[in-house]
Protein backbone atom coordinates (compact mmCIF):
# COMPACT_ATOMS: atom_id res chain seq x y z
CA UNK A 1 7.50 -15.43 18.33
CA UNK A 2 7.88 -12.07 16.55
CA UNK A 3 10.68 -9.73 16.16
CA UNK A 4 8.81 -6.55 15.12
CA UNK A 5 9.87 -3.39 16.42
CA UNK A 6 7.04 -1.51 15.51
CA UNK A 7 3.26 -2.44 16.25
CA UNK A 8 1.07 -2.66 13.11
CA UNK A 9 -1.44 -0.19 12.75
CA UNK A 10 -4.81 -1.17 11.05
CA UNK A 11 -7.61 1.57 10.73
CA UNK A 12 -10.79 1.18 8.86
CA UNK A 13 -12.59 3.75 6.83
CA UNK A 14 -16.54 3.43 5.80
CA UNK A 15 -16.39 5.30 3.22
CA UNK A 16 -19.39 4.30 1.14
CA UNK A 17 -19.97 2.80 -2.90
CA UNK A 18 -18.85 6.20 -4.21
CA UNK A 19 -15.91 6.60 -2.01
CA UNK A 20 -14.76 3.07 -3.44
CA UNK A 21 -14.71 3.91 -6.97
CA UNK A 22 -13.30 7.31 -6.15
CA UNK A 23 -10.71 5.57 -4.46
CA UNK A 24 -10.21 2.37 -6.89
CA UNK A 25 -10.47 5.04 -9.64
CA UNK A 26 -7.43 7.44 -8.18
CA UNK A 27 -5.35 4.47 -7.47
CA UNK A 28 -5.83 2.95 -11.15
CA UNK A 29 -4.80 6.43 -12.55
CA UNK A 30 -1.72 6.64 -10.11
CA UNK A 31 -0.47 3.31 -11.08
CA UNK A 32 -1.03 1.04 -8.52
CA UNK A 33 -2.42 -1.48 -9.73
CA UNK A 34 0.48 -2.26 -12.24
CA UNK A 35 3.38 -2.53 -9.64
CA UNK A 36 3.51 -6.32 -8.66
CA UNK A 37 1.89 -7.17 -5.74
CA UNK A 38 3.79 -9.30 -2.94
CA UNK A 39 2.42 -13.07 -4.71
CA UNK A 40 4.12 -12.18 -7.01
CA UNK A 41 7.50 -12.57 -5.39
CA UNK A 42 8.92 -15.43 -4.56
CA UNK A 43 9.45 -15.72 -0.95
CA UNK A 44 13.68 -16.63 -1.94
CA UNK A 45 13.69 -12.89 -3.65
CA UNK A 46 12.58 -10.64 -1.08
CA UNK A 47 15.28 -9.39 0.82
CA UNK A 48 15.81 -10.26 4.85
CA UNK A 49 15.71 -7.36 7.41
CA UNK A 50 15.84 -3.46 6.98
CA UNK A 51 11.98 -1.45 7.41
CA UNK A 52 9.38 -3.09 5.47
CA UNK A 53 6.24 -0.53 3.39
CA UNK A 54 3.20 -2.36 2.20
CA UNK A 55 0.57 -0.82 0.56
CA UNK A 56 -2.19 -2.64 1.05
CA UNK A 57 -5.98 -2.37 -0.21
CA UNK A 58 -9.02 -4.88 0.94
CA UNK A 59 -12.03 -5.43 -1.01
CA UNK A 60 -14.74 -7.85 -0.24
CA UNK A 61 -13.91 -9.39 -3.75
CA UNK A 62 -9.74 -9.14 -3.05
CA UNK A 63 -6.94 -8.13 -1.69
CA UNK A 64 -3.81 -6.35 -3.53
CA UNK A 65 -0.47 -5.62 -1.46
CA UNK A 66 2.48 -3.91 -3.08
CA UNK A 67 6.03 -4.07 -1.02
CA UNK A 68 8.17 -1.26 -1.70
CA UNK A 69 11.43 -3.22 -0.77
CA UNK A 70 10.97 -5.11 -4.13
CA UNK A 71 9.81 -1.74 -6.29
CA UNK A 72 12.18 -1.13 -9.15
CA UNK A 73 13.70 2.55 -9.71
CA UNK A 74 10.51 4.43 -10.34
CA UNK A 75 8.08 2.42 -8.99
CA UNK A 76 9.14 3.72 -5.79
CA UNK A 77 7.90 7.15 -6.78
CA UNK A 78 4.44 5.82 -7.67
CA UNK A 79 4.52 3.53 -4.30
CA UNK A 80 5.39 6.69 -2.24
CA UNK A 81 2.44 8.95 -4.18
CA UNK A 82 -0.06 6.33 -3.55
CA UNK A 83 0.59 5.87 0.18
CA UNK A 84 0.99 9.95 0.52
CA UNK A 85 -2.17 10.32 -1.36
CA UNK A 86 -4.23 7.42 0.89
CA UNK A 87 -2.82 9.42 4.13
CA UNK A 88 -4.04 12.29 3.00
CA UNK A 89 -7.64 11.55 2.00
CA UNK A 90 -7.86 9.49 5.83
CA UNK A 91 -6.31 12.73 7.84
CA UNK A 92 -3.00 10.41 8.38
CA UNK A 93 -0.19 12.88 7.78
CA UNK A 94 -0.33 15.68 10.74
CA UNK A 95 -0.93 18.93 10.38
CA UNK A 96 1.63 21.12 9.42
């Protein structure tokens, strides 16, 4: 049984080899890849309830997913420019 309130949206980009390291590249010089990602958190130590943000990027060699409920003060920033700049390269934020 699940208690979501929201449905989980999944959307898939081809983007090609050179779109990859574009992407891995931009996301290595925003940070991303030094916030923890969610194995590193012990399951007692993330909090219970409230909205939940995961940034999450697939790789056929891996997986990394960063929760913003367990960012310390500033990480938040960097977790917030990485999802705003992902949303903006796939046409997710609407037009203004």
């Amino acid at each position: 049984m699940s208690d979501r309130t929201a449905e989980e949206i999944v959307r898939t980009e081809e983007i090609g080899a050179a779109g990859v390291q574009g992407l891995l590249m931009a996301l290595d010089g925003s940070g991303f890849d030094y916030m923890p990602q969610r194995s590193e958190i012990a399951d007692e130590d993330m909090p219970v309830g409230g909205s939940v943000s995961i940034l999450e990027v697939r790789l056929d060699d891996g997986s990394w997913d960063v929760s913003e409920v367990v960012l310390e003060a500033g990480d938040d920033a960097t977790f917030e420019a990485c999802q705003g700049f992902l949303a903006d390269l796939f046409g997710l934020n609407p037009p203004i």
